[in-house]
Protein backbone atom coordinates (compact mmCIF):
# COMPACT_ATOMS: atom_id res chain seq x y z
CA UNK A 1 -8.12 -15.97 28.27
CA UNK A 2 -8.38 -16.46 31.94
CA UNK A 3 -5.34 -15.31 34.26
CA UNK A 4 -3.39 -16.96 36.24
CA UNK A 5 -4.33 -17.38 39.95
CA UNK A 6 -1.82 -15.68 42.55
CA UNK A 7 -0.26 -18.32 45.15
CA UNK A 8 -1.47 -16.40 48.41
CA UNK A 9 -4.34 -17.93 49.41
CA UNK A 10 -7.79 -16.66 48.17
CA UNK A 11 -10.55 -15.70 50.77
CA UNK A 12 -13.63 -18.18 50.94
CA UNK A 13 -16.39 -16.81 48.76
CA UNK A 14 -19.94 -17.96 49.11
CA UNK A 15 -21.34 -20.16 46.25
CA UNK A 16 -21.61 -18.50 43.08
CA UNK A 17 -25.06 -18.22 41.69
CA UNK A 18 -25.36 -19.90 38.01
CA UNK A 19 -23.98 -18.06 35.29
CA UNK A 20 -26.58 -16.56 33.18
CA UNK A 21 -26.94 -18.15 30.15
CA UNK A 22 -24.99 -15.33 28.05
CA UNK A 23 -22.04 -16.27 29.40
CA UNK A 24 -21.66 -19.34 26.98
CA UNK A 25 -20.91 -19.71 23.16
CA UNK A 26 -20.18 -22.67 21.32
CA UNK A 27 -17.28 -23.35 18.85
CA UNK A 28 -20.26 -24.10 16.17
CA UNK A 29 -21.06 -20.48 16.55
CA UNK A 30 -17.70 -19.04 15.91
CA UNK A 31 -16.93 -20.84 12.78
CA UNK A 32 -19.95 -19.97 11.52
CA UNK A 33 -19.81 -16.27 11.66
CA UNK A 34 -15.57 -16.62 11.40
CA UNK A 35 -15.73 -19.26 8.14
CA UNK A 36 -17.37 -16.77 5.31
CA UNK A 37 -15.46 -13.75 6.60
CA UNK A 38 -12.23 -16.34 6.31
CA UNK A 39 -12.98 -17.36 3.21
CA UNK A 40 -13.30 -14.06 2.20
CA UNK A 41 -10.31 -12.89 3.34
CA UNK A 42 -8.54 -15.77 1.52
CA UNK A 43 -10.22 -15.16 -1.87
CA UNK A 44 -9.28 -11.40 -0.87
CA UNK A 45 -5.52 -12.88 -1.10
CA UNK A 46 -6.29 -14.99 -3.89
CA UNK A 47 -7.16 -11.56 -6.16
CA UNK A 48 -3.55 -10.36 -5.10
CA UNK A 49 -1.88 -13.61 -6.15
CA UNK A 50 -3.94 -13.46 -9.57
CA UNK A 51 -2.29 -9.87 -10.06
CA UNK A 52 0.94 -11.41 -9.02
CA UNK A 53 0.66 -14.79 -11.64
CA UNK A 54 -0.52 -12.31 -14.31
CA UNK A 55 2.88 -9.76 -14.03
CA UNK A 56 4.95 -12.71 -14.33
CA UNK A 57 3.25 -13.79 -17.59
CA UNK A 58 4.55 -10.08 -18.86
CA UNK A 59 8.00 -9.63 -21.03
CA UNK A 60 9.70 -8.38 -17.83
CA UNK A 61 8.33 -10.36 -15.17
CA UNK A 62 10.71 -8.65 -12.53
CA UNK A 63 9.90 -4.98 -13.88
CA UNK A 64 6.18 -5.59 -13.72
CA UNK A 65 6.06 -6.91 -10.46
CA UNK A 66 8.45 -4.40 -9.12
CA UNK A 67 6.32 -1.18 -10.70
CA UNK A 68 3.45 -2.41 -9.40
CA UNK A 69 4.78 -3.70 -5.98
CA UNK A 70 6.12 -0.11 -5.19
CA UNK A 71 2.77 1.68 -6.11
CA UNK A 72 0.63 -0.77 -4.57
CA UNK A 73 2.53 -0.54 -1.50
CA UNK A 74 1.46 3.59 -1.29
CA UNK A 75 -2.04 2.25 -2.19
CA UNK A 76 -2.25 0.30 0.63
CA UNK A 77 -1.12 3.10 2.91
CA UNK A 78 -3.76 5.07 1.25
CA UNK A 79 -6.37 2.71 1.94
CA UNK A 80 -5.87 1.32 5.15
CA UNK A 81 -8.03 4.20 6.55
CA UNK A 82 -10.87 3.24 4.26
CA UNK A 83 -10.53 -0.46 5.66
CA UNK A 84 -10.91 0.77 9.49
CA UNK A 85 -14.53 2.23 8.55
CA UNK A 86 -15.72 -1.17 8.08
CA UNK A 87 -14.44 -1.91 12.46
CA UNK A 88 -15.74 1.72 13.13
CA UNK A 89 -19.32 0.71 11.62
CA UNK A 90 -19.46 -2.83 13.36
CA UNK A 91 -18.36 -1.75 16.63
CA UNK A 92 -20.52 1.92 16.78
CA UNK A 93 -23.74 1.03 14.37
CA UNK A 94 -26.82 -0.38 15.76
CA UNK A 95 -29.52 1.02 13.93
CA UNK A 96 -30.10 3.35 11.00
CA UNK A 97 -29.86 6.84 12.56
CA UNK A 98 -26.49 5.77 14.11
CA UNK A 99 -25.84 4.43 10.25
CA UNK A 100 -26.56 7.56 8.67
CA UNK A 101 -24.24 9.45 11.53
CA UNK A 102 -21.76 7.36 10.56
CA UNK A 103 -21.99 6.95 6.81
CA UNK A 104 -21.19 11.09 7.14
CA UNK A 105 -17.76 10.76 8.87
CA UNK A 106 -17.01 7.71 6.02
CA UNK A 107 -17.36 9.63 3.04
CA UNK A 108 -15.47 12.46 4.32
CA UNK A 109 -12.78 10.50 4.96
CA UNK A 110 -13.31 9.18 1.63
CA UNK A 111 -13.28 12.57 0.30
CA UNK A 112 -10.10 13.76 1.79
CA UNK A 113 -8.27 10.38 1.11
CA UNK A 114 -9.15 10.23 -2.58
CA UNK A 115 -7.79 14.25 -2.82
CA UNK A 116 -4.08 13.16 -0.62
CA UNK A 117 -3.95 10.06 -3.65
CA UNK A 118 -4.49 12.99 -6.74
CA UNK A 119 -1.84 15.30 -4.67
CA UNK A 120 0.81 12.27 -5.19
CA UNK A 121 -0.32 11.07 -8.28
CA UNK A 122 -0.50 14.13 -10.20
CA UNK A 123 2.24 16.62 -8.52
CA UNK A 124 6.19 16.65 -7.65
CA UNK A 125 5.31 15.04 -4.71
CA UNK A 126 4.92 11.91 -7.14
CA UNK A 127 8.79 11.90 -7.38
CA UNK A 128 9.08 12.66 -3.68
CA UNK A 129 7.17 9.76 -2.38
CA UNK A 130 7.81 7.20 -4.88
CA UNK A 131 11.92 8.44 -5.68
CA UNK A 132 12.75 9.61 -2.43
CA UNK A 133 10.54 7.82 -0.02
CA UNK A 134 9.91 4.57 -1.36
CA UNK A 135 13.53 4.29 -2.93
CA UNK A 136 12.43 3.54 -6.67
CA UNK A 137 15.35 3.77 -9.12
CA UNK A 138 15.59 6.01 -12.00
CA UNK A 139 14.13 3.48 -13.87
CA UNK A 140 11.44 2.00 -12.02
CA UNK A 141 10.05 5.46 -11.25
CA UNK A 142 8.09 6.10 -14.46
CA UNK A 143 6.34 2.72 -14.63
CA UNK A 144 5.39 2.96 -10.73
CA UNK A 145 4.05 6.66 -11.37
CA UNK A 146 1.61 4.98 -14.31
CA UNK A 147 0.42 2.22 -12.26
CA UNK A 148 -0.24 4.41 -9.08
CA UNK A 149 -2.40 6.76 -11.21
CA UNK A 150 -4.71 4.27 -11.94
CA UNK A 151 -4.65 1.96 -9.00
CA UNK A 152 -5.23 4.93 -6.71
CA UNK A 153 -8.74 4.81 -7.14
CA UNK A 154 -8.81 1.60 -5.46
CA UNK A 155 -9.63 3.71 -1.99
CA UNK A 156 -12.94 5.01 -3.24
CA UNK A 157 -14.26 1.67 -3.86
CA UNK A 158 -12.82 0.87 -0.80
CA UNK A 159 -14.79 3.47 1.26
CA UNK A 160 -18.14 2.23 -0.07
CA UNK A 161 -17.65 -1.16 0.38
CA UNK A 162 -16.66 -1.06 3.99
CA UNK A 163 -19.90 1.46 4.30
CA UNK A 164 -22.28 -1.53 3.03
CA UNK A 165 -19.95 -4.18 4.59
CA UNK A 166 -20.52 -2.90 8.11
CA UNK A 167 -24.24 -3.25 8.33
CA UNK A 168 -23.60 -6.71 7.03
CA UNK A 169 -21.20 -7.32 9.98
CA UNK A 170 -23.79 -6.22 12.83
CA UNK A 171 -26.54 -8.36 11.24
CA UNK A 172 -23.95 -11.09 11.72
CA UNK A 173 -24.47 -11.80 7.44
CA UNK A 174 -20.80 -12.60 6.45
CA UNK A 175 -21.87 -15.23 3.83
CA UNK A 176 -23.08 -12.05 2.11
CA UNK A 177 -19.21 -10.66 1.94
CA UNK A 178 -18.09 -13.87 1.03
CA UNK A 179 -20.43 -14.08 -2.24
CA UNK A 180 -19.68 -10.04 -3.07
CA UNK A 181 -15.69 -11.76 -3.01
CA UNK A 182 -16.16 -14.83 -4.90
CA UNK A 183 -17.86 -12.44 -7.83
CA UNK A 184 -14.73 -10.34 -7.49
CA UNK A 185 -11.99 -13.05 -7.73
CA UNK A 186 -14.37 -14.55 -10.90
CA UNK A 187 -14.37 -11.32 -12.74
CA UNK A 188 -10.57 -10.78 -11.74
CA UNK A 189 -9.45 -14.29 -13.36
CA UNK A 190 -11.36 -13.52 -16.33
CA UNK A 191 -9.20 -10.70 -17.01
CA UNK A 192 -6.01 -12.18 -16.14
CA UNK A 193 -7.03 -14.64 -18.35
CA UNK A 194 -8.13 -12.13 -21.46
CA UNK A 195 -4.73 -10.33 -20.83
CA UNK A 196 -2.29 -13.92 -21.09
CA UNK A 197 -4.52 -14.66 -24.28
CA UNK A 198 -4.40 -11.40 -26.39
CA UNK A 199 -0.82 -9.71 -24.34
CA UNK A 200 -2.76 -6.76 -23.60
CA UNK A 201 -0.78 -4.15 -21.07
CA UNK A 202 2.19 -5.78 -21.10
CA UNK A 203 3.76 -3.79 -18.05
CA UNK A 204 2.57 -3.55 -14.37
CA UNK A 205 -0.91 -1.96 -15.44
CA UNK A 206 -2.01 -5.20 -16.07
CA UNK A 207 -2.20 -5.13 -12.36
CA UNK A 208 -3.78 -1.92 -11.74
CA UNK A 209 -6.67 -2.73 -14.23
CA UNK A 210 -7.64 -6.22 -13.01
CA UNK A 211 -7.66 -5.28 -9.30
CA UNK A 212 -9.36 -1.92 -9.99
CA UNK A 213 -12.08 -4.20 -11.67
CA UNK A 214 -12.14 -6.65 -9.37
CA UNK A 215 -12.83 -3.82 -6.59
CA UNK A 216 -15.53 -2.15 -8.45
CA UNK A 217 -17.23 -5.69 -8.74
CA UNK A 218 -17.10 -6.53 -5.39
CA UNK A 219 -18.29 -2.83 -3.97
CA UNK A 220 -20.97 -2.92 -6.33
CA UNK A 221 -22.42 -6.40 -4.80
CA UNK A 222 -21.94 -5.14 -1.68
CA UNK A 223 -24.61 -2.58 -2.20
CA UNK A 224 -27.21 -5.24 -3.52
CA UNK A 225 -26.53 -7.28 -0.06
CA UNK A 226 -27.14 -3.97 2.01
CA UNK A 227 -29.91 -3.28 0.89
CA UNK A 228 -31.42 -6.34 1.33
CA UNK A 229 -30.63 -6.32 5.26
CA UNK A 230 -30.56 -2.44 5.76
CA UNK A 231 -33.91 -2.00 6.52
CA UNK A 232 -34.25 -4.84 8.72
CA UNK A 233 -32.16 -2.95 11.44
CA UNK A 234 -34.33 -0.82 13.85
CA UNK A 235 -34.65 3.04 13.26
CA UNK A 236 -33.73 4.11 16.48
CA UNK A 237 -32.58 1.72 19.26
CA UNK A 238 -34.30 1.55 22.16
CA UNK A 239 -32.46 3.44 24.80
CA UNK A 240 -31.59 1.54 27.90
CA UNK A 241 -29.42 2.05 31.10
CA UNK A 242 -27.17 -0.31 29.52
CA UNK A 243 -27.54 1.09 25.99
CA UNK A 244 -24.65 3.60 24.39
CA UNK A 245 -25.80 7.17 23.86
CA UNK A 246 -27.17 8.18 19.95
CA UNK A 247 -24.81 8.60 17.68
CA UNK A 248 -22.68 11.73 17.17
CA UNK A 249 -20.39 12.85 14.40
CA UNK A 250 -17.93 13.83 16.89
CA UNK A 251 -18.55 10.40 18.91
CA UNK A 252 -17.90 8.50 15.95
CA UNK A 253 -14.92 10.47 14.66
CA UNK A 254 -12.92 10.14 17.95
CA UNK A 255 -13.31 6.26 18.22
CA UNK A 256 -12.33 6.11 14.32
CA UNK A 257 -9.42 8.82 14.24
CA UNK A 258 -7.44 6.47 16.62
CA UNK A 259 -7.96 3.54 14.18
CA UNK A 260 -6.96 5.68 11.12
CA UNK A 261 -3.48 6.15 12.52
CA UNK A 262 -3.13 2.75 13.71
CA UNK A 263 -4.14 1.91 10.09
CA UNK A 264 -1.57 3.80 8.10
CA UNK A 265 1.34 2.60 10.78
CA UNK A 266 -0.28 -1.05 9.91
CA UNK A 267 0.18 -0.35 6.73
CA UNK A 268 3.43 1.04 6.24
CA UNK A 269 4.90 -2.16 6.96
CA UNK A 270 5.49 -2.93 3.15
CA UNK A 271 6.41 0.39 1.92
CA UNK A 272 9.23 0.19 4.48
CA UNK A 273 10.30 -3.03 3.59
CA UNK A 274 10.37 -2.26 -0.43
CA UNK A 275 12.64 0.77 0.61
CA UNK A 276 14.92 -0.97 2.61
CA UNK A 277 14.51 -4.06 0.18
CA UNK A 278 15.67 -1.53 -2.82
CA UNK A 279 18.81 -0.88 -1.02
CA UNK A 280 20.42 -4.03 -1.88
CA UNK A 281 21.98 -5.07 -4.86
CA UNK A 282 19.79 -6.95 -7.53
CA UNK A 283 16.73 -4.74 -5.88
CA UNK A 284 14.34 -5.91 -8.36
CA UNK A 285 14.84 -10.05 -7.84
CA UNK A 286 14.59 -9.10 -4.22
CA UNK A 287 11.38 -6.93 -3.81
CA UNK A 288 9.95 -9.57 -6.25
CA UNK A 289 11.31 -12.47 -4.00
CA UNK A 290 9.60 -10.88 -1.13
CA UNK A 291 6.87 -9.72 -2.44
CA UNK A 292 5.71 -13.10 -3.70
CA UNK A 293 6.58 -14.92 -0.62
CA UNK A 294 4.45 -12.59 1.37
CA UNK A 295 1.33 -12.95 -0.98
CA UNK A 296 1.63 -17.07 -0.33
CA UNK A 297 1.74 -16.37 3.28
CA UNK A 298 -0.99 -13.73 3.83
CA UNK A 299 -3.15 -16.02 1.32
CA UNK A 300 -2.94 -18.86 4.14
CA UNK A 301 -3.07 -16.90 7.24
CA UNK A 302 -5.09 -13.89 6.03
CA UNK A 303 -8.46 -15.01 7.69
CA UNK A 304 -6.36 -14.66 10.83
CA UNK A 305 -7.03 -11.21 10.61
CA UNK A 306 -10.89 -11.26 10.97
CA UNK A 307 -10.26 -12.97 14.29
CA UNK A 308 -10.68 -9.67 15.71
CA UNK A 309 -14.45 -9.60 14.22
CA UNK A 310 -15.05 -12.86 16.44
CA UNK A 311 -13.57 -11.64 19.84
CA UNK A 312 -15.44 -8.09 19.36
CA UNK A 313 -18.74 -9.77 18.51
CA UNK A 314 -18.54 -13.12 21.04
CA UNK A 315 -15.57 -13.05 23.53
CA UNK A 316 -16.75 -11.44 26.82
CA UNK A 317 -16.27 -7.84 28.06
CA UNK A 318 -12.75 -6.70 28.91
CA UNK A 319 -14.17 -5.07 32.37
CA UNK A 320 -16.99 -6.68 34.45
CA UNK A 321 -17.24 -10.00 32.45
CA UNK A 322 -18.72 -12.68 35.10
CA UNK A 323 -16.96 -14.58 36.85
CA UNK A 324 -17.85 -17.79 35.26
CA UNK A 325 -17.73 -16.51 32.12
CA UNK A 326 -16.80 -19.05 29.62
CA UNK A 327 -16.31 -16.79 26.53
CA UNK A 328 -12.87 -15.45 26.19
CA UNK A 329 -11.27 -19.59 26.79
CA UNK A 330 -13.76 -20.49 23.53
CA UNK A 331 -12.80 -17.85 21.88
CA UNK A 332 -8.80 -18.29 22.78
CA UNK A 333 -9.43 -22.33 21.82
CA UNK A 334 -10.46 -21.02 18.50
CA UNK A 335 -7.52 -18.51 18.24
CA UNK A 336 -5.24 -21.95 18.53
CA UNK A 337 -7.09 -23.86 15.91
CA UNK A 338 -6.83 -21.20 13.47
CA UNK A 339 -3.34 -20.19 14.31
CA UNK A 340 -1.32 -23.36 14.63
CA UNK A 341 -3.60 -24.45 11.58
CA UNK A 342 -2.24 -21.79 9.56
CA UNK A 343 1.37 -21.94 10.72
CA UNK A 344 1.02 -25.64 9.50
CA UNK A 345 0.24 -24.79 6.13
CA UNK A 346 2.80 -22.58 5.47
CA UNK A 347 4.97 -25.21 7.16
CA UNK A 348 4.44 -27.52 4.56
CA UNK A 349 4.74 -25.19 1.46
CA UNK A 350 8.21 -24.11 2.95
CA UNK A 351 9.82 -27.44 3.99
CA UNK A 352 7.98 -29.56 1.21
CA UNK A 353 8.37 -30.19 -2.52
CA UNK A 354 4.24 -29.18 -2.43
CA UNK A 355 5.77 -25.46 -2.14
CA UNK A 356 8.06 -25.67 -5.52
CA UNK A 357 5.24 -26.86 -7.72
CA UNK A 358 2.63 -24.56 -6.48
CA UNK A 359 4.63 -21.48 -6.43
CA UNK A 360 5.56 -22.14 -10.31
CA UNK A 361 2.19 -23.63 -11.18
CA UNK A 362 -0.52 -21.38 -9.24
CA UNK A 363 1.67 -18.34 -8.54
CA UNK A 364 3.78 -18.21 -11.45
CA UNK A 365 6.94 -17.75 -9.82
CA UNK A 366 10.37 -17.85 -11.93
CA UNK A 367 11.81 -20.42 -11.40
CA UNK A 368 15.46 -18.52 -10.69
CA UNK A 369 13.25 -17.10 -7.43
CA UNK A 370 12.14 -20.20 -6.12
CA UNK A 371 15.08 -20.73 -3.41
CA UNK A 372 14.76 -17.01 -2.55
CA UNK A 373 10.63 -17.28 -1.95
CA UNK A 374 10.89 -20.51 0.15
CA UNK A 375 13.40 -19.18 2.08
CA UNK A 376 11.22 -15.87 2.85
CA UNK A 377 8.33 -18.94 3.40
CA UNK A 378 10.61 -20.86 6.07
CA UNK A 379 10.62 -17.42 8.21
CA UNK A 380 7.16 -16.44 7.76
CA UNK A 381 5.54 -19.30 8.80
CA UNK A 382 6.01 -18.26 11.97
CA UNK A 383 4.00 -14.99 11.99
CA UNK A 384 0.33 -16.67 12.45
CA UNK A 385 1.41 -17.80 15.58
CA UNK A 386 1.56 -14.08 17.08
CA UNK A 387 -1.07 -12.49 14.47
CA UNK A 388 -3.69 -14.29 15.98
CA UNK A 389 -3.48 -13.05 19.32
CA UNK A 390 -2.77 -9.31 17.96
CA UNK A 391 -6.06 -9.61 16.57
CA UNK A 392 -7.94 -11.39 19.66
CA UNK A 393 -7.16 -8.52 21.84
CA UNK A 394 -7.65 -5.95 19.29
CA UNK A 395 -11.30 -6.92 19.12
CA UNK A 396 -11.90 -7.18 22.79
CA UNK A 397 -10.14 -3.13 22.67
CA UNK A 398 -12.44 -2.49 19.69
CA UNK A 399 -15.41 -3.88 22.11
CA UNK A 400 -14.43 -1.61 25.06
CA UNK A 401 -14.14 1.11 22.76
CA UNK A 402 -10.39 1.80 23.36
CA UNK A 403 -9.26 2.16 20.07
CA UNK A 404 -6.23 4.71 21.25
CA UNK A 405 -4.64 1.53 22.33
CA UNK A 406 -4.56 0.17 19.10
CA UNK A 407 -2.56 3.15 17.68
CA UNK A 408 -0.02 2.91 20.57
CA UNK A 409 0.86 -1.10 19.81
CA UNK A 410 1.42 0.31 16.25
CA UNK A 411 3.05 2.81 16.71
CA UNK A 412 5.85 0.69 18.60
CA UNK A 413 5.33 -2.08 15.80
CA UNK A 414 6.58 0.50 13.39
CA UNK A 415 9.19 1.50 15.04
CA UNK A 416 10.75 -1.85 15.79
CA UNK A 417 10.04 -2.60 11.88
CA UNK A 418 11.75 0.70 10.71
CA UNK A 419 14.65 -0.18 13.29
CA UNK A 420 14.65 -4.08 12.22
CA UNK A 421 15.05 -3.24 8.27
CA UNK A 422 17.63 -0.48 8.36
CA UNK A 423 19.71 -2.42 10.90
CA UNK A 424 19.59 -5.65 8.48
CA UNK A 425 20.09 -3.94 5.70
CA UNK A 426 23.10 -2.48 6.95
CA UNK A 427 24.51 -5.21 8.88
CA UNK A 428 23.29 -8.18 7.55
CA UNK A 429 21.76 -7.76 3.74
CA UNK A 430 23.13 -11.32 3.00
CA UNK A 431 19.51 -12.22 4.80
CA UNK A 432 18.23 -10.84 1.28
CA UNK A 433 14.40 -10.83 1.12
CA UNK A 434 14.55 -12.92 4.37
CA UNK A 435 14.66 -9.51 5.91
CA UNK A 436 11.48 -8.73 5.21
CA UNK A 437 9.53 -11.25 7.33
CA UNK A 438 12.19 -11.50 10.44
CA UNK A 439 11.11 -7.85 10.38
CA UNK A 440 7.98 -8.46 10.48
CA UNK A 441 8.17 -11.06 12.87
CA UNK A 442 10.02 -8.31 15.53
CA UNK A 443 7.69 -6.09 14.82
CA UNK A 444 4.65 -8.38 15.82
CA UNK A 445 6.29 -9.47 18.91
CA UNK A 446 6.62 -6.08 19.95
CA UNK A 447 2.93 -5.23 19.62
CA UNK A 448 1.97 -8.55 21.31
CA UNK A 449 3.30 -7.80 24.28
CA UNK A 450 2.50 -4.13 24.70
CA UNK A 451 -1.84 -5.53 23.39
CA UNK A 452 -1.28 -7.51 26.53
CA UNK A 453 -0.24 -5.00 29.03
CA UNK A 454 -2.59 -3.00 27.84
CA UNK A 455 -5.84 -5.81 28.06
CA UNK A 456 -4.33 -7.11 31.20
CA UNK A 457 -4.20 -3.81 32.83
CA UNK A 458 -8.09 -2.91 31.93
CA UNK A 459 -9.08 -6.41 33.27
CA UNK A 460 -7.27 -5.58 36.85
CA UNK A 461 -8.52 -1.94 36.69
């Protein structure tokens, strides 16, 4: 976005020569790199609300969801690494000797992620993490410990799709991820489907089998679509004055250790809020509550988060961008399409009686948890309206290759969110699962402001 001009009175410059043609891009252009990667990331959602509706169709509908909630919540944690390969490869990987460079640091981050999961799921520290950390009762703990045993093998798919995805990304061939999702979410409703029918796994496995599935689907079609562009990228880039360096190991582990811990603090944001959330009396409704009302929301403003894919690709540099550059007010335009557009949505499921027959008829929610999920809904719909700028000026980071900043604004997001929870659970847990987006909502806000210090000092520098 441009800044502000200062009120003292600018020097006369001589007429500036005609910006080279570069310096433009047109809406048409963003949507269609930014559409498949959104629908993806909505059909992404989708395959969590599937999970969701099929738990409630168990004999204990709150016990399902709850098991499974808890361990997916330390899945997530473990995976959010695996998810950052996929920015490391489209922001480092130009051609195939940078690829294979880079394909070495993923799978050993694959490696060591996948032996951390078999620690927890197979040791004491299973009752440490998911009893003492996370704050599962007595009796939630052994059906949490099942479901993470399986579901933890949800990172190793993980690794190899964001290895294939990321070639896709450079080649700018996101209708490619969007067809790899649509095969998942097919495959994933099938089984949902097969399970209602014959009341197979009737406890929060059901879960951990259909999105286990549904991953190995969707990493497998991912391969077929990288190989098909792979070879089109160059061996070796031609190296240029304004061309980065070959590709190291060490190179492309210090731009992707940063991410990793701004990944897991990302990513902790649930697993806090199911702890403090399982604090408060009637834990179960609540998690549940929340739980649901947070997959409605992130399945409506979910492609907000590939927003940072558009600004590192097509907004312009964050130092020595030209002066009639034209870029970053496109791409801002397009961060208030999507964002008010999404904040709209969830408007209208939260303040409408469109809300109550879609969370019973496509979600599956109890009825007894409607009021609690629109309520969580009514709060939430105001967290597209930040998350679209924290991802704008993470990509234009990504693009300078600052990625330590990232860490920093999450670092300070977690914080505020671990503050937030433990001071509403203690002072106010009336709020219920309402807690969980205001939370979320401080926690935002905090790392808005410190992304835009941060860009707005680089621009000045």
């Amino acid at each position: 976005m441009s800044e502000p001009f200062d009120n003292e009175e600018l020097p006369v410059a001589p007429p500036a020569a005609a910006p080279p043609p570069e310096t433009g891009v047109s809406q048409w252009t963003l949507w269609k790199f930014y559409a498949p990667l959104a629908a993806s990331n909505a059909m992404m959602t989708l395959s969590h609300a599937i999970i969701n509706g099929s738990l409630n169709r168990t004999s204990q509908p709150a016990q399902s969801v709850a098991s499974y909630a808890v361990a997916n919540s330390i899945c997530v944690l473990a995976e959010s690494p695996m998810v950052m390969l996929r920015q490391t490869g489209a922001a480092l990987v130009r051609d195939r000797a940078g690829w294979a460079t880079y394909m070495r640091v993923a799978l050993l981050a694959g490696l060591i992620d996948q032996l951390i999961c078999l620690a927890i799921a197979w040791t004491p520290l299973a009752y440490l993490v998911i009893h003492g950390w996370m704050g599962a009762r007595d009796e939630l703990f052994p059906a949490a410990v099942d479901v993470f045993r399986l579901l933890m093998f949800i990172s190793l798919f993980s690794v190899l799709r964001s290895i294939f995805h990321s070639v896709l990304l450079v080649k700018q061939k996101t209708l490619w991820i969007t067809l790899g999702m649509a095969l998942r979410v097919v495959v994933m409703l099938g089984l949902a489907a097969l399970f209602a029918k014959t009341g197979w796994l009737d406890s929060g496995l059901r879960g951990s089998v259909i999105f286990l599935t549904g991953m190995a689907v969707e990493a497998v079609s991912a391969f077929g679509s990288f190989r098909k562009w792979f070879h089109s990228m160059p061996l070796q880039q031609p190296r240029t004055e304004t061309t980065a360096p070959p590709l190291t190991f060490r190179r492309v582990a210090m731009f992707y250790l940063p991410l990793v811990v701004a990944a897991i603090t990302g990513a902790m944001t649930m697993s806090i809020i199911n702890a403090g959330l399982s604090r408060l009396p009637n834990p179960q409704n609540v998690i549940a509550s929340a739980t649901i009302g947070s997959v409605v929301t992130y399945l409506l403003m979910g492609p907000l988060f590939m927003i940072h894919q558009v600004s590192l690709f097509f907004s312009a540099p964050l130092v020595g961008a030209h002066p009639h550059d034209r870029r970053d007010r496109t791409v801002g335009w397009f961060c208030v399409q999507t964002g008010v557009g999404a904040t709209v949505i969830v408007g209208l499921l939260a303040w409408t009686p469109l809300g109550d027959w879609l969370l019973q008829h496509a979600f599956q929610a109890p009825a007894a948890l409607l009021p609690f999920i629109k309520d969580v809904l009514r709060v939430s719909m105001f967290l597209p309206l930040i998350a679209v700028w924290n991802e704008y000026r993470n990509g234009k980071l990504l693009a300078a290759g600052h990625s330590r900043m990232l860490t920093a604004a999450k670092l300070l997001n977690i914080t505020v969110l671990v503050l937030s929870v433990a001071a509403m659970v203690s002072l106010t847990p009336w709020l219920s699962a309402r807690i969980s987006p205001i939370a979320s909502l401080c926690a935002l806000a905090t790392e808005q402001v410190v992304l835009y210090a941060v860009c707005r000092r680089f621009k000045r520098a």
